[in-house]
PDB file of N, CA and C in Angstrom:
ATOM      1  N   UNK A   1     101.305 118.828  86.093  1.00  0.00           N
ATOM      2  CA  UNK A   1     100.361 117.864  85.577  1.00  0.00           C
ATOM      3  C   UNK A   1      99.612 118.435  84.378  1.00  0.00           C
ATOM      4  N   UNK A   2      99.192 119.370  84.461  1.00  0.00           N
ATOM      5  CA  UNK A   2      98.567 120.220  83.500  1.00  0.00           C
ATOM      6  C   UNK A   2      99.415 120.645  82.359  1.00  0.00           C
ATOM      7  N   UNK A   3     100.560 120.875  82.217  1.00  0.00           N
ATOM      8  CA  UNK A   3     101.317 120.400  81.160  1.00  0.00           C
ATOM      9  C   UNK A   3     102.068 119.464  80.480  1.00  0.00           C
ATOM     10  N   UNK A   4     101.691 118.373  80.763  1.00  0.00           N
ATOM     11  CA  UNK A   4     101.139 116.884  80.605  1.00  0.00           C
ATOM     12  C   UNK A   4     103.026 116.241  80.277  1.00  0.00           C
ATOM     13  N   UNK A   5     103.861 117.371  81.676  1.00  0.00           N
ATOM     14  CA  UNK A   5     105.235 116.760  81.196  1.00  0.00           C
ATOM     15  C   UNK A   5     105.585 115.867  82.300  1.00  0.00           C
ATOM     16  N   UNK A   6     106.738 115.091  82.300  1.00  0.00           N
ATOM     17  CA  UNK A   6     107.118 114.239  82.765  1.00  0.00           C
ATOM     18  C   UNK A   6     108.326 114.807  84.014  1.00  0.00           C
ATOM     19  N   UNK A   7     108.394 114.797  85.359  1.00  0.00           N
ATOM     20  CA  UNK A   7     109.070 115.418  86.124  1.00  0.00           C
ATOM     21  C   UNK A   7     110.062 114.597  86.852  1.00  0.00           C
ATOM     22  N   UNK A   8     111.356 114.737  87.132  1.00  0.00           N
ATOM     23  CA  UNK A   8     112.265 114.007  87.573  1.00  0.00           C
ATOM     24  C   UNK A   8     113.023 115.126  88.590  1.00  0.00           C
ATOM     25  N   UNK A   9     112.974 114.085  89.873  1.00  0.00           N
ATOM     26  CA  UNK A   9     113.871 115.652  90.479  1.00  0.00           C
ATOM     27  C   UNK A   9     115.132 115.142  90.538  1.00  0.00           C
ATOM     28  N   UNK A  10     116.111 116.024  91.004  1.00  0.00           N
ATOM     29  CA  UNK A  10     117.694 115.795  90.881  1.00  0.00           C
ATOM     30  C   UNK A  10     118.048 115.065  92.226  1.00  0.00           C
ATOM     31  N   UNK A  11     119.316 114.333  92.279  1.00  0.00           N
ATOM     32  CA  UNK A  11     119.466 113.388  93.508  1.00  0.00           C
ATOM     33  C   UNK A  11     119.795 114.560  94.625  1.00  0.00           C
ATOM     34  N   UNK A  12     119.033 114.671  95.409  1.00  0.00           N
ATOM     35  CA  UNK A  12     119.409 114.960  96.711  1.00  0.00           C
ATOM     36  C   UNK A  12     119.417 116.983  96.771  1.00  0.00           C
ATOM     37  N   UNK A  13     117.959 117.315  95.465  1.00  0.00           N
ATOM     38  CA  UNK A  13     117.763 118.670  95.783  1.00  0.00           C
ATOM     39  C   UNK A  13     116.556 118.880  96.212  1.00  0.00           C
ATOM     40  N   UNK A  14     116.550 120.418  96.621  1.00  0.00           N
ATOM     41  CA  UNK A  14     115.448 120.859  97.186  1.00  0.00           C
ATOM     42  C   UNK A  14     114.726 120.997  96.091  1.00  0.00           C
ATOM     43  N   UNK A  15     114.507 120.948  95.020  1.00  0.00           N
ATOM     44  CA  UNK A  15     113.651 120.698  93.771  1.00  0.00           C
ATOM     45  C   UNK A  15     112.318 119.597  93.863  1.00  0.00           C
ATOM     46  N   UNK A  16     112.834 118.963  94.557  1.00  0.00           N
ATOM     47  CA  UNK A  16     111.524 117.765  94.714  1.00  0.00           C
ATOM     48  C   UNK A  16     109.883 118.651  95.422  1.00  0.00           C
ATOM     49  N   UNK A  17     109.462 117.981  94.122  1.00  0.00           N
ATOM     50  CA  UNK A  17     107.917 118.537  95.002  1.00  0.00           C
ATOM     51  C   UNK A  17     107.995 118.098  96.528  1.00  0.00           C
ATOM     52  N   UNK A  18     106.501 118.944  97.304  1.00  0.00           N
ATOM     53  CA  UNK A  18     106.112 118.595  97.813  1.00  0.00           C
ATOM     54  C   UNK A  18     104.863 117.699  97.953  1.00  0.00           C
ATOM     55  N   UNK A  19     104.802 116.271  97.811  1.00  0.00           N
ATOM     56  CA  UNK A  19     103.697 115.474  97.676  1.00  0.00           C
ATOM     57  C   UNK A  19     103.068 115.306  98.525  1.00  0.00           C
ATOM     58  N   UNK A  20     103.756 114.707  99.510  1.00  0.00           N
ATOM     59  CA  UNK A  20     103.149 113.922 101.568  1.00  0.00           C
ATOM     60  C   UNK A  20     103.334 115.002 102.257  1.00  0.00           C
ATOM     61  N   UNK A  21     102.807 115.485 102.867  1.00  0.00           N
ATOM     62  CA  UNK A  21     102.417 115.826 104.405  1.00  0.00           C
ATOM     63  C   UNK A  21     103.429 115.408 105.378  1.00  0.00           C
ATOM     64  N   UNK A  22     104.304 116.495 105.869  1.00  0.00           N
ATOM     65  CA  UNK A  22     104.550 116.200 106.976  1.00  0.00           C
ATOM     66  C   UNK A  22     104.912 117.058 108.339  1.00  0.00           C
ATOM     67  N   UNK A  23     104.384 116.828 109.290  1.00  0.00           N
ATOM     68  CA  UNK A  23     104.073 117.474 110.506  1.00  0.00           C
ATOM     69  C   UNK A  23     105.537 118.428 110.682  1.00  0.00           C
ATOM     70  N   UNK A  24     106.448 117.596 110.621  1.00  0.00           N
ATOM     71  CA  UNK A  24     107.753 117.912 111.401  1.00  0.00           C
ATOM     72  C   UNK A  24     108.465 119.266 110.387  1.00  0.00           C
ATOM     73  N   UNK A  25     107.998 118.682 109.165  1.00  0.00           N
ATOM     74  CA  UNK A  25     108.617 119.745 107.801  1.00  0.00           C
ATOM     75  C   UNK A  25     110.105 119.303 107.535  1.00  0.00           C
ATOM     76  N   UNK A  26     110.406 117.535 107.648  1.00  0.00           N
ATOM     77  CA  UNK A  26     111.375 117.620 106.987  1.00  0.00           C
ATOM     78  C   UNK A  26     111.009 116.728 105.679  1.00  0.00           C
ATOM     79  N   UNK A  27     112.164 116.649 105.126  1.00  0.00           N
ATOM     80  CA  UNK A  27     112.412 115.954 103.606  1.00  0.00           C
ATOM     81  C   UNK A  27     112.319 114.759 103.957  1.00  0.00           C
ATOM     82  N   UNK A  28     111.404 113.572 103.880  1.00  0.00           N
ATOM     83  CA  UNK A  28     111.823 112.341 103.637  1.00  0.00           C
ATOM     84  C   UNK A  28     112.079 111.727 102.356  1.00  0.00           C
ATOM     85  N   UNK A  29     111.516 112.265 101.570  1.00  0.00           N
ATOM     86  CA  UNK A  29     112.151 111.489 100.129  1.00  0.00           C
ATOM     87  C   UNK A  29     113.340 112.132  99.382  1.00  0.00           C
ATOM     88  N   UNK A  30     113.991 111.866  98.681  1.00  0.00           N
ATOM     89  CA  UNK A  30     115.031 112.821  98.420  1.00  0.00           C
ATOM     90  C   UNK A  30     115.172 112.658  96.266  1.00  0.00           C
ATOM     91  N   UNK A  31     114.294 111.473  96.098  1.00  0.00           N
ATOM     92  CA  UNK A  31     114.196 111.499  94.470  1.00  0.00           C
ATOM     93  C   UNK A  31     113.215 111.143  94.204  1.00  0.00           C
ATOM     94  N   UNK A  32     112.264 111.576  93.458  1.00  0.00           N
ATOM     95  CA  UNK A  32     111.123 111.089  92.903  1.00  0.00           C
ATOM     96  C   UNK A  32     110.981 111.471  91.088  1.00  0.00           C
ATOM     97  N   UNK A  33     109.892 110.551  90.578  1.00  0.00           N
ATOM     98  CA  UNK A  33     109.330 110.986  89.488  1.00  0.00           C
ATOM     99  C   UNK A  33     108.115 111.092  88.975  1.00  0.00           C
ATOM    100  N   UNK A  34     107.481 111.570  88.343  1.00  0.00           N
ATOM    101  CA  UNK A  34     105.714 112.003  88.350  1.00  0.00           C
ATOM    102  C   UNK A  34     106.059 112.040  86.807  1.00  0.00           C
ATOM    103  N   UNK A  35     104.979 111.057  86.555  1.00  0.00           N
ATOM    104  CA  UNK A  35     104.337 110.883  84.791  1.00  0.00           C
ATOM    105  C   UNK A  35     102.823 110.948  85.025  1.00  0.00           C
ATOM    106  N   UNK A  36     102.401 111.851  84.207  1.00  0.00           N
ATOM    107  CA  UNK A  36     101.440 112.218  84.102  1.00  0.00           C
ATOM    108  C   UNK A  36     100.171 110.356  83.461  1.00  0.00           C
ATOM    109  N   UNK A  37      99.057 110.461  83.864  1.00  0.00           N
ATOM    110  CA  UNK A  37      98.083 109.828  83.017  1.00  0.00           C
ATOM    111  C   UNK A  37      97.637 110.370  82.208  1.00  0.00           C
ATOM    112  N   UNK A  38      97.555 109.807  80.753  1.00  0.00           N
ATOM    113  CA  UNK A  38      96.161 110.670  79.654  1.00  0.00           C
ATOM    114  C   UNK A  38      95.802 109.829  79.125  1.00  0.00           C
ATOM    115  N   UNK A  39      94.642 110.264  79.110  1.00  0.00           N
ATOM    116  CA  UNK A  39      93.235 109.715  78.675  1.00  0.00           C
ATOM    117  C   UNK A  39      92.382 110.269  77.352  1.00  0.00           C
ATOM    118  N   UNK A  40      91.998 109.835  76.515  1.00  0.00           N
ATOM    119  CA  UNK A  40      91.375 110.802  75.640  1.00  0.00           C
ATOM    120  C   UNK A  40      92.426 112.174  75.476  1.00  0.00           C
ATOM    121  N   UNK A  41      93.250 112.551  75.765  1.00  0.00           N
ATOM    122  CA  UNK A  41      93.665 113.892  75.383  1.00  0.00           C
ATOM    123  C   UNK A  41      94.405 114.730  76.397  1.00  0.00           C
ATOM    124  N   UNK A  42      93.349 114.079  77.560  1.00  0.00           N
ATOM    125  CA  UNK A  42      93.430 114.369  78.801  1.00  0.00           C
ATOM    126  C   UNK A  42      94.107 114.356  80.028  1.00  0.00           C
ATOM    127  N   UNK A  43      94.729 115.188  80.881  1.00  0.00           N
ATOM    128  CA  UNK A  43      95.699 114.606  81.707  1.00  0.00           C
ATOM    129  C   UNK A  43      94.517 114.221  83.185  1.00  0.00           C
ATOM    130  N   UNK A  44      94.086 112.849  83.474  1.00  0.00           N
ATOM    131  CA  UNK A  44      93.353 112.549  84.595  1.00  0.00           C
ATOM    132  C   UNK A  44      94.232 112.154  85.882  1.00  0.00           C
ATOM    133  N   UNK A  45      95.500 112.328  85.719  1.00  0.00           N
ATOM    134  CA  UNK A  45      96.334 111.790  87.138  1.00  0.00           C
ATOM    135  C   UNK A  45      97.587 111.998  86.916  1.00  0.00           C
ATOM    136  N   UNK A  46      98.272 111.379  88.053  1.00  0.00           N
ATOM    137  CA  UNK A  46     100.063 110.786  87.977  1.00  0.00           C
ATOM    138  C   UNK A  46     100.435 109.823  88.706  1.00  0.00           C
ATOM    139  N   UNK A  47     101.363 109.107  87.861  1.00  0.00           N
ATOM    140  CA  UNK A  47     101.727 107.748  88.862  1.00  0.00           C
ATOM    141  C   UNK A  47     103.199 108.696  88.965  1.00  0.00           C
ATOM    142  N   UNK A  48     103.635 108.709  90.740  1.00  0.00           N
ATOM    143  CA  UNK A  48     104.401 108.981  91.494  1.00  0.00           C
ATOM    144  C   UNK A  48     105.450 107.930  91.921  1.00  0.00           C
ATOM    145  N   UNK A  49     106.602 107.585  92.139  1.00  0.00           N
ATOM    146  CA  UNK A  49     107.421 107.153  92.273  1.00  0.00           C
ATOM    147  C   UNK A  49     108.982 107.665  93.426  1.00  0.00           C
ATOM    148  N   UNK A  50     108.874 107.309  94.635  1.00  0.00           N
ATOM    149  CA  UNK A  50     109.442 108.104  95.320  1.00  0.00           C
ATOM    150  C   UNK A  50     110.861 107.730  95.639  1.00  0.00           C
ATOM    151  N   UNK A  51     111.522 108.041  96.213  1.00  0.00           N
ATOM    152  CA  UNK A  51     112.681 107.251  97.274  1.00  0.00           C
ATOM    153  C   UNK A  51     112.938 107.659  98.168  1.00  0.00           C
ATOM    154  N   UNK A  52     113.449 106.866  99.506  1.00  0.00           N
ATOM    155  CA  UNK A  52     113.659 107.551 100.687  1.00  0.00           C
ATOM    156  C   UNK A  52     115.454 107.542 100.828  1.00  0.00           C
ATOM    157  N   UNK A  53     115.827 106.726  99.762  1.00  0.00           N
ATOM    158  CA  UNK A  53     117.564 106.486 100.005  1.00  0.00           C
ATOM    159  C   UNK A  53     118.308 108.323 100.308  1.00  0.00           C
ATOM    160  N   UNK A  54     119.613 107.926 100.964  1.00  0.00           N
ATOM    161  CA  UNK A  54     119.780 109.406 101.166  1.00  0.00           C
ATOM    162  C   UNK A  54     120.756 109.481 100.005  1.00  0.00           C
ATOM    163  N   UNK A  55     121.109 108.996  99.087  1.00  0.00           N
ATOM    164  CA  UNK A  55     121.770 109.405  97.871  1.00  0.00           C
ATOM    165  C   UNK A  55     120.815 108.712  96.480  1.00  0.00           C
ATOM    166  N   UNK A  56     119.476 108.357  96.546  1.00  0.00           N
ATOM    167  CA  UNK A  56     118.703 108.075  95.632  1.00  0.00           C
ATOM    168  C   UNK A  56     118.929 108.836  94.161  1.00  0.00           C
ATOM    169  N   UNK A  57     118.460 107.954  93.496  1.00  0.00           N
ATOM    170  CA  UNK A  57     118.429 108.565  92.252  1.00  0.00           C
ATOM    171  C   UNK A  57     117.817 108.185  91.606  1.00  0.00           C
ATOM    172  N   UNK A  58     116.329 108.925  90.686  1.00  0.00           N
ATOM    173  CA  UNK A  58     115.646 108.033  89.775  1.00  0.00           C
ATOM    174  C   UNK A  58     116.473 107.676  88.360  1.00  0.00           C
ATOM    175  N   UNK A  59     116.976 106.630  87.878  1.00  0.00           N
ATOM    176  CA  UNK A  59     117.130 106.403  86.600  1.00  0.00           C
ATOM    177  C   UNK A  59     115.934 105.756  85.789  1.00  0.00           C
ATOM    178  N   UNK A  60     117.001 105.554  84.591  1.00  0.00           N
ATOM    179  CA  UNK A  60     116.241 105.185  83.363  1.00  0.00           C
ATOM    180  C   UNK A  60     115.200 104.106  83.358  1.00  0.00           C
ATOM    181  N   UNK A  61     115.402 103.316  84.774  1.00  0.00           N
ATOM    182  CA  UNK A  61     114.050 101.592  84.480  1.00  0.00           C
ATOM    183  C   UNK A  61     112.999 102.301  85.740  1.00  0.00           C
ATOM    184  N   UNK A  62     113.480 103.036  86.508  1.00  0.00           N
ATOM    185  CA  UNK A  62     112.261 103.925  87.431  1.00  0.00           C
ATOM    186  C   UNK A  62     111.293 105.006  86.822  1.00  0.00           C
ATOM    187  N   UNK A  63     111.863 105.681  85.606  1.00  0.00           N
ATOM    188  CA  UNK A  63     111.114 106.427  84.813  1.00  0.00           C
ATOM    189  C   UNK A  63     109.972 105.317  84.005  1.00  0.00           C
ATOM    190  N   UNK A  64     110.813 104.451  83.525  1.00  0.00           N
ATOM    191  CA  UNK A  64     110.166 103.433  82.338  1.00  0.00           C
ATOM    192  C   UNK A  64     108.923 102.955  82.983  1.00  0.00           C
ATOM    193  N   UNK A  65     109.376 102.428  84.503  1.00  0.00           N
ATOM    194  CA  UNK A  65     108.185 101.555  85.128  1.00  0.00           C
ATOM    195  C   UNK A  65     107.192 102.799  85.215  1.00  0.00           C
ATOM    196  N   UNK A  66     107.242 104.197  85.643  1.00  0.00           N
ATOM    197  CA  UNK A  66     106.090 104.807  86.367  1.00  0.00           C
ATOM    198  C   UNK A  66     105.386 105.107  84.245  1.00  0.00           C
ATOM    199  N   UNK A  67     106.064 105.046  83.452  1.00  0.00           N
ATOM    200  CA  UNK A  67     105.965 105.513  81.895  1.00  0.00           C
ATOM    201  C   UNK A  67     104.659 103.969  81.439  1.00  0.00           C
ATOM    202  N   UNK A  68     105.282 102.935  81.685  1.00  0.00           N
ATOM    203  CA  UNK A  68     103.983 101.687  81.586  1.00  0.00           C
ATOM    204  C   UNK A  68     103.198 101.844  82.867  1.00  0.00           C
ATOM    205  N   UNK A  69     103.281 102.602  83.430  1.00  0.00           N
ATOM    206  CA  UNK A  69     101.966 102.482  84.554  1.00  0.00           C
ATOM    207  C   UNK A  69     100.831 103.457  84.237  1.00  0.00           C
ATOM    208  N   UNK A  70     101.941 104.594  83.613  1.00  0.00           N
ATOM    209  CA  UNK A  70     100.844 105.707  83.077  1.00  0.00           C
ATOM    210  C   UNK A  70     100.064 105.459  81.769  1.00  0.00           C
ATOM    211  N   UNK A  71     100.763 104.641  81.076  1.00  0.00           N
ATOM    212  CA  UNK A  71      99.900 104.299  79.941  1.00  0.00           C
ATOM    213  C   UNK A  71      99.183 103.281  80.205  1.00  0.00           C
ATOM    214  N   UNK A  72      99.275 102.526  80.715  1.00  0.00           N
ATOM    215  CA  UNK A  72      98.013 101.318  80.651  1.00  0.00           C
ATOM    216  C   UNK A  72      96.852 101.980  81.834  1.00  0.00           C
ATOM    217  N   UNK A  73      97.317 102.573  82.889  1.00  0.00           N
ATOM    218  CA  UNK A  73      96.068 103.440  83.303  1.00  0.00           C
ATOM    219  C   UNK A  73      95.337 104.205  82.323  1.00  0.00           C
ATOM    220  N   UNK A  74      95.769 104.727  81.801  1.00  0.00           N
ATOM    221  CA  UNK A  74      95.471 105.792  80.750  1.00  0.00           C
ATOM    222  C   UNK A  74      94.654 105.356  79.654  1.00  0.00           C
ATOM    223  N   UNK A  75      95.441 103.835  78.970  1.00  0.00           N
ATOM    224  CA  UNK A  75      94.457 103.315  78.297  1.00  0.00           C
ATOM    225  C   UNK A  75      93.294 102.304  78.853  1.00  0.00           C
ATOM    226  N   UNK A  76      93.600 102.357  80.006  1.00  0.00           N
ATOM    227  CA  UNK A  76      92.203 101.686  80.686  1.00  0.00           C
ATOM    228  C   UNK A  76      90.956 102.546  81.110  1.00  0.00           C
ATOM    229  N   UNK A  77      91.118 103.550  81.112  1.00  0.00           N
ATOM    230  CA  UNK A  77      90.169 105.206  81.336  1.00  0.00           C
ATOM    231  C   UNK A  77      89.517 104.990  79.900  1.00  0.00           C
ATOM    232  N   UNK A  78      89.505 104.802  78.918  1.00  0.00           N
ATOM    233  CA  UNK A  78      89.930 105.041  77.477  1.00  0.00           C
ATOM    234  C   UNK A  78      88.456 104.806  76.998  1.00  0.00           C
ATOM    235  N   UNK A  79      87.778 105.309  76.735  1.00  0.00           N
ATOM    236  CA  UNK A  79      86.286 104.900  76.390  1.00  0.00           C
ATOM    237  C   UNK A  79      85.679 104.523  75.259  1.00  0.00           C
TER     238      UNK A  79
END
């Protein structure tokens, strides 16, 4: 987050952050993507985007959607 890059994990690696909590310690999501929010300059968040499919894969309109979520948050922070 702090280097205000854009993260995509690969279908079906152990690369995926760990985001959720879970008791048992297994994998439920298996693809996600994290775009940062900025604000002024600033990185204030991330819109997250997960999947639970067991051959998931984020493409190109799952990046795009969490990419307009981060900017209009971002420009709604915007002072």
């Amino acid at each position: 987050m702090e280097d205000k890059e854009v993260y995509t994990s690969k279908e079906n690696s152990d690369v995926a952050l760990p985001i959720t909590k879970n008791d048992n310690k297994e994998r439920k999501y298996n693809a996600q993507v994290v775009y940062p929010i900025i604000s002024n300059g600033d990185t204030i968040g991330t819109v997250i985007l997960m999947s639970k499919e067991a051959n998931g894969q984020m493409n190109e309109v799952e990046k795009k959607v969490a990419q307009s979520a981060a900017t209009f948050l971002g420009s709604q922070m915007e002072i």
